[in-house]
N, C-alpha and C. Protein backbone atom coordinates (compact mmCIF):
# COMPACT_ATOMS: atom_id res chain seq x y z
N UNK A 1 -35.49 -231.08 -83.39
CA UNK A 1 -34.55 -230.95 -84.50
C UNK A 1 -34.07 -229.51 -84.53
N UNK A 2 -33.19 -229.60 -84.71
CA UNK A 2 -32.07 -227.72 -84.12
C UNK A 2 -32.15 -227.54 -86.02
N UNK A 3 -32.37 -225.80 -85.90
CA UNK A 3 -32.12 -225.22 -87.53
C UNK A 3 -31.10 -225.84 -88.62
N UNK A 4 -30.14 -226.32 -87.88
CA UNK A 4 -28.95 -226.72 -88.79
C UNK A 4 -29.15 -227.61 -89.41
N UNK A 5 -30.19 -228.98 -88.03
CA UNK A 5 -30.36 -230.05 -88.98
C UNK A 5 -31.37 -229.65 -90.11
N UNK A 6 -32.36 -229.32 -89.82
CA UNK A 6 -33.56 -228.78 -90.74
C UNK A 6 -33.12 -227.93 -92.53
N UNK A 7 -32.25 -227.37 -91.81
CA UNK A 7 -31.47 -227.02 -93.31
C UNK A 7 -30.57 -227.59 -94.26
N UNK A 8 -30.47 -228.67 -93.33
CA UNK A 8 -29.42 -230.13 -94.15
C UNK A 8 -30.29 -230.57 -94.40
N UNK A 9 -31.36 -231.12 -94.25
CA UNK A 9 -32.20 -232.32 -95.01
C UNK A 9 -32.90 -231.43 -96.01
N UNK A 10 -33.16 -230.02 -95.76
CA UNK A 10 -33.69 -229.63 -97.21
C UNK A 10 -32.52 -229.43 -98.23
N UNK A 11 -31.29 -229.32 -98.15
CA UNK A 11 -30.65 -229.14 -99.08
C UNK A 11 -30.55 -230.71 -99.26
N UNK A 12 -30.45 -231.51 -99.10
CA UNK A 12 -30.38 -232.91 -99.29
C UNK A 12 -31.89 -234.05 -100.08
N UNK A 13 -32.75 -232.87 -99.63
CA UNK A 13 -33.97 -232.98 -100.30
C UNK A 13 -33.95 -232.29 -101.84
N UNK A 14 -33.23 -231.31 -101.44
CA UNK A 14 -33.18 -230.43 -102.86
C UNK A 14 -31.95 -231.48 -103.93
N UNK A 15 -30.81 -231.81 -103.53
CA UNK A 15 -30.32 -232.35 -104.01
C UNK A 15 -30.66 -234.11 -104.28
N UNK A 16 -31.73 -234.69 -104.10
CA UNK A 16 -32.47 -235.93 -104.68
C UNK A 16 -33.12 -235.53 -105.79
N UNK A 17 -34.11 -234.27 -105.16
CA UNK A 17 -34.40 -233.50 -106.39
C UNK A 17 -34.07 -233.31 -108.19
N UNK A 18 -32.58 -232.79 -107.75
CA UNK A 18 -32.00 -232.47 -108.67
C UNK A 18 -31.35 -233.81 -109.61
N UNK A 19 -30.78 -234.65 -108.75
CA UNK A 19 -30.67 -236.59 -109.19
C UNK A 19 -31.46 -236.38 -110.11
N UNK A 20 -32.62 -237.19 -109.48
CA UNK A 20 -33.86 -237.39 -109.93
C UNK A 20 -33.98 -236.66 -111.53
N UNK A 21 -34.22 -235.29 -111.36
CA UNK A 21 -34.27 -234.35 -112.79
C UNK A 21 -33.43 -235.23 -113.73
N UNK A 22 -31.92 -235.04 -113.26
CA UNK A 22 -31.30 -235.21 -113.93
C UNK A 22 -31.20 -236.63 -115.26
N UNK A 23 -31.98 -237.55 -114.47
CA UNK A 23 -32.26 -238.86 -114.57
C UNK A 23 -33.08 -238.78 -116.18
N UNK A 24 -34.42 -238.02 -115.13
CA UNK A 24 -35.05 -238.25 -116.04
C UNK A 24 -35.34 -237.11 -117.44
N UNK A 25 -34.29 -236.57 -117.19
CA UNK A 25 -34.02 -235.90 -118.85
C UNK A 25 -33.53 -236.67 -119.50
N UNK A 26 -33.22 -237.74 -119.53
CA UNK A 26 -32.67 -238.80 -120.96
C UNK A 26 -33.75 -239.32 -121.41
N UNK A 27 -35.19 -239.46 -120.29
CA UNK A 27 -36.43 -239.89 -120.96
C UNK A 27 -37.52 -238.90 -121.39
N UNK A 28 -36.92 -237.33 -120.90
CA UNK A 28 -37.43 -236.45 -121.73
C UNK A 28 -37.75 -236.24 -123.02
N UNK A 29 -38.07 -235.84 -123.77
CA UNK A 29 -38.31 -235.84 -125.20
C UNK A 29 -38.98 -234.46 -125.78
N UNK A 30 -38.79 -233.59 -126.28
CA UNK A 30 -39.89 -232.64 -127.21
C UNK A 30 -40.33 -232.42 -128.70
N UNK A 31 -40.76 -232.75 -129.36
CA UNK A 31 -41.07 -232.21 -130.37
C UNK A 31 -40.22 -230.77 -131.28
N UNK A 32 -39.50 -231.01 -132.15
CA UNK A 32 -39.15 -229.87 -132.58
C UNK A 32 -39.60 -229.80 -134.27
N UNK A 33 -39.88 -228.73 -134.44
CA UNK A 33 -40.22 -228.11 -136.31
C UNK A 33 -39.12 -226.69 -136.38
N UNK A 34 -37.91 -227.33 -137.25
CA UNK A 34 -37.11 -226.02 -137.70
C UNK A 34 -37.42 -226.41 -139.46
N UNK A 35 -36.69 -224.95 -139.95
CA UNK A 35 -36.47 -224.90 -141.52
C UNK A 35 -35.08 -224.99 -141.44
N UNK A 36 -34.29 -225.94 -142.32
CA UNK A 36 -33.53 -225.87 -142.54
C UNK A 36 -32.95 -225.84 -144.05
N UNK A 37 -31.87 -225.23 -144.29
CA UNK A 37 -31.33 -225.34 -145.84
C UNK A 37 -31.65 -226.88 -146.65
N UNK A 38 -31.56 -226.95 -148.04
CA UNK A 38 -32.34 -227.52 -148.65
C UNK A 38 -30.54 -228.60 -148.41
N UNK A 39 -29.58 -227.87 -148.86
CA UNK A 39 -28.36 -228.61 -148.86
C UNK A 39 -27.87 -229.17 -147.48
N UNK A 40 -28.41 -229.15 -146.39
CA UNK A 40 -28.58 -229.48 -144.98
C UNK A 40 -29.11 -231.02 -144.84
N UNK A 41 -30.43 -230.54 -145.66
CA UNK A 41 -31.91 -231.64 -145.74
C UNK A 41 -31.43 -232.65 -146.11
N UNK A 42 -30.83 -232.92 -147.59
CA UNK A 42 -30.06 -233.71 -148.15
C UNK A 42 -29.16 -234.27 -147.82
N UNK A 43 -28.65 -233.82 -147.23
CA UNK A 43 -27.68 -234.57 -146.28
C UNK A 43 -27.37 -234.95 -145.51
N UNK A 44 -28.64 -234.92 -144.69
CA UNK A 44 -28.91 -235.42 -143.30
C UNK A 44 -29.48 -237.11 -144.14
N UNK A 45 -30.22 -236.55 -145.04
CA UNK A 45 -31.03 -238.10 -145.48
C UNK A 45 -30.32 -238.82 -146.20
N UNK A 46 -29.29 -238.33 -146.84
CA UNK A 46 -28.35 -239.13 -147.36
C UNK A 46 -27.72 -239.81 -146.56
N UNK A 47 -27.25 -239.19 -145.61
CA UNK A 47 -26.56 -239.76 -143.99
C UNK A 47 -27.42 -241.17 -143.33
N UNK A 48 -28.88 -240.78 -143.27
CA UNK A 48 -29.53 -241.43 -142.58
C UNK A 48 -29.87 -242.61 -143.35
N UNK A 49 -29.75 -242.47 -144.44
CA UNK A 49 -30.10 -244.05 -145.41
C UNK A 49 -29.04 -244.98 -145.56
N UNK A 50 -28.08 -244.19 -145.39
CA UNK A 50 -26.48 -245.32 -145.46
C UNK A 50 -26.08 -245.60 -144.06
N UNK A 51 -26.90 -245.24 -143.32
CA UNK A 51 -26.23 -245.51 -141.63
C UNK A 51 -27.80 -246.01 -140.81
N UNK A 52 -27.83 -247.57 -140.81
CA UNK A 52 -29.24 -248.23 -140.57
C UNK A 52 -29.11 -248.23 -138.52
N UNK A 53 -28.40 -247.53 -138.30
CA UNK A 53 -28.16 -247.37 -136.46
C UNK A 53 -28.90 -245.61 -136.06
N UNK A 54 -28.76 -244.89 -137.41
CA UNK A 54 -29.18 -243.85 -137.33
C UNK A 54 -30.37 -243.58 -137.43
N UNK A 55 -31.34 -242.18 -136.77
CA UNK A 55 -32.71 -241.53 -137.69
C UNK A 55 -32.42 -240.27 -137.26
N UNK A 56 -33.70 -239.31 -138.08
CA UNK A 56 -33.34 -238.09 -137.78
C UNK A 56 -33.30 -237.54 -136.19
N UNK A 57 -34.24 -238.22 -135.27
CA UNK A 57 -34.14 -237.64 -133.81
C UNK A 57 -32.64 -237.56 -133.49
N UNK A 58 -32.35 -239.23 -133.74
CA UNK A 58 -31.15 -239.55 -132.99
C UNK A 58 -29.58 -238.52 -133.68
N UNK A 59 -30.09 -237.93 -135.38
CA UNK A 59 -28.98 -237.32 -135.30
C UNK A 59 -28.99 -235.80 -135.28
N UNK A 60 -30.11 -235.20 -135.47
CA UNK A 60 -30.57 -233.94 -134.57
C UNK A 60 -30.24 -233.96 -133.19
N UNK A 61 -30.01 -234.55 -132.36
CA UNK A 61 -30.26 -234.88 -130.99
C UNK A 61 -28.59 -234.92 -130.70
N UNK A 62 -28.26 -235.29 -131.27
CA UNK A 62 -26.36 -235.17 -131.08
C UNK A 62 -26.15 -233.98 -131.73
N UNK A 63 -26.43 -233.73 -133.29
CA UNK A 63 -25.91 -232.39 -133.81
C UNK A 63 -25.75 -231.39 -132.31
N UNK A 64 -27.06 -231.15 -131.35
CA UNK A 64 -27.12 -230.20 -130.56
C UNK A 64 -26.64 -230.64 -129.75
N UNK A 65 -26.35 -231.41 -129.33
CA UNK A 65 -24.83 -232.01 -127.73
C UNK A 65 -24.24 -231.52 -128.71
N UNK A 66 -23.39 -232.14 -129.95
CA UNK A 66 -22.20 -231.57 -130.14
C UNK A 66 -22.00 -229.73 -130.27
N UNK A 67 -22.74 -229.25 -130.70
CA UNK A 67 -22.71 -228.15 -130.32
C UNK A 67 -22.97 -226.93 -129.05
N UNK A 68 -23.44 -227.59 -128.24
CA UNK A 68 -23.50 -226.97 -126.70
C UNK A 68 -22.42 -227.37 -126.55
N UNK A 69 -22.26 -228.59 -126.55
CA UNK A 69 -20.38 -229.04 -125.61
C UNK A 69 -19.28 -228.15 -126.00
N UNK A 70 -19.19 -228.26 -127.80
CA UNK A 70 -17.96 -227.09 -128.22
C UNK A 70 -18.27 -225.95 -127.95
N UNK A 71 -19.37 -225.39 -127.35
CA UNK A 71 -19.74 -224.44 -126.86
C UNK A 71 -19.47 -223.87 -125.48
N UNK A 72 -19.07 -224.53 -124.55
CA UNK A 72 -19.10 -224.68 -123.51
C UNK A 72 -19.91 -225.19 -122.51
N UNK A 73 -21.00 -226.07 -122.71
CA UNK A 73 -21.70 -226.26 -121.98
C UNK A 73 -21.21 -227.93 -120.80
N UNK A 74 -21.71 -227.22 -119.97
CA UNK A 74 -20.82 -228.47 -118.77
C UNK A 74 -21.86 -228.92 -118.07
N UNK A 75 -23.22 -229.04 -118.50
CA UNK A 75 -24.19 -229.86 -118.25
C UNK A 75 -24.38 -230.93 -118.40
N UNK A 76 -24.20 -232.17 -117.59
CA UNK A 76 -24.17 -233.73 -117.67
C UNK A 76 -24.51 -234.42 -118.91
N UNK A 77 -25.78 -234.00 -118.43
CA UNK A 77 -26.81 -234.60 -119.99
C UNK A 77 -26.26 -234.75 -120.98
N UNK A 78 -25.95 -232.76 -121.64
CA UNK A 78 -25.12 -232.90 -122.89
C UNK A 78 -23.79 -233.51 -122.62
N UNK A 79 -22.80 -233.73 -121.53
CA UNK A 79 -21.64 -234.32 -122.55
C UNK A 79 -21.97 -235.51 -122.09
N UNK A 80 -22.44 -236.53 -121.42
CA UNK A 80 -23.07 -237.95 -121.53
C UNK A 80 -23.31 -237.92 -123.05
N UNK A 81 -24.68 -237.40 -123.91
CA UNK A 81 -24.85 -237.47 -124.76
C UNK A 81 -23.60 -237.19 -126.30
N UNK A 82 -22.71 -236.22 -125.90
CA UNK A 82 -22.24 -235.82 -126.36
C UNK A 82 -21.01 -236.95 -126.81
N UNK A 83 -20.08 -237.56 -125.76
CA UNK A 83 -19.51 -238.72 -125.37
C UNK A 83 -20.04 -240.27 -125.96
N UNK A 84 -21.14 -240.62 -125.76
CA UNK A 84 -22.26 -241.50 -126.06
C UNK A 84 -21.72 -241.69 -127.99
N UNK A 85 -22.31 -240.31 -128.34
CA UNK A 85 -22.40 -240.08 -129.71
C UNK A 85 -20.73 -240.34 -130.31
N UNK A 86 -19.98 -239.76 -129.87
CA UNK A 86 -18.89 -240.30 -130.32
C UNK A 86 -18.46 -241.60 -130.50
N UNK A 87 -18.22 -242.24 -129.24
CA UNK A 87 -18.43 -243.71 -129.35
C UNK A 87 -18.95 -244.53 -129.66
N UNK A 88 -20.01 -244.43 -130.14
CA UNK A 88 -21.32 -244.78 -130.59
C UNK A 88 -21.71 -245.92 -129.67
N UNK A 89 -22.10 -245.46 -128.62
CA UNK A 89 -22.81 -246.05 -127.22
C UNK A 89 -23.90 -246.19 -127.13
């Protein structure tokens, strides 16, 4: 096997790799504890009791796609998610 090939299958290795990651960040998950404003709080739960498709992960979890995306962020994940949330997919 000549260098050239050897350096194509690792970048091709690297890039299954990266698939792969990519994949499985939608079944990622972490734990988060913020403080937030009391007039925030309220209105997330007000939100979440009149909308039976919603909970707090699921709308924490878009709040931050939608804000990386208007942010600039051009990472799959977020605008999949970001996209998703709009449409309600």
């Amino acid at each position: 096997m000549e260098f050239n090939q050897i350096e194509t299958r690792i970048d091709e290795i690297k890039t299954d790799e990266v698939i792969g990651l990519e994949n499985d960040l939608e079944l990622m998950s972490i734990s988060l504890e913020a403080e937030v404003p009391e007039a925030l709080y309220i209105g997330m739960k007000d939100f979440i009791s009149g909308n039976e498709n919603w909970d707090q992960s699921k709308l924490i979890s878009s709040a931050i796609a939608n804000f990386l995306f208007q942010n600039g962020s051009e990472d799959r994940a977020v605008i999949e998610k970001y996209l998703n949330d709009i449409f309600n997919l």
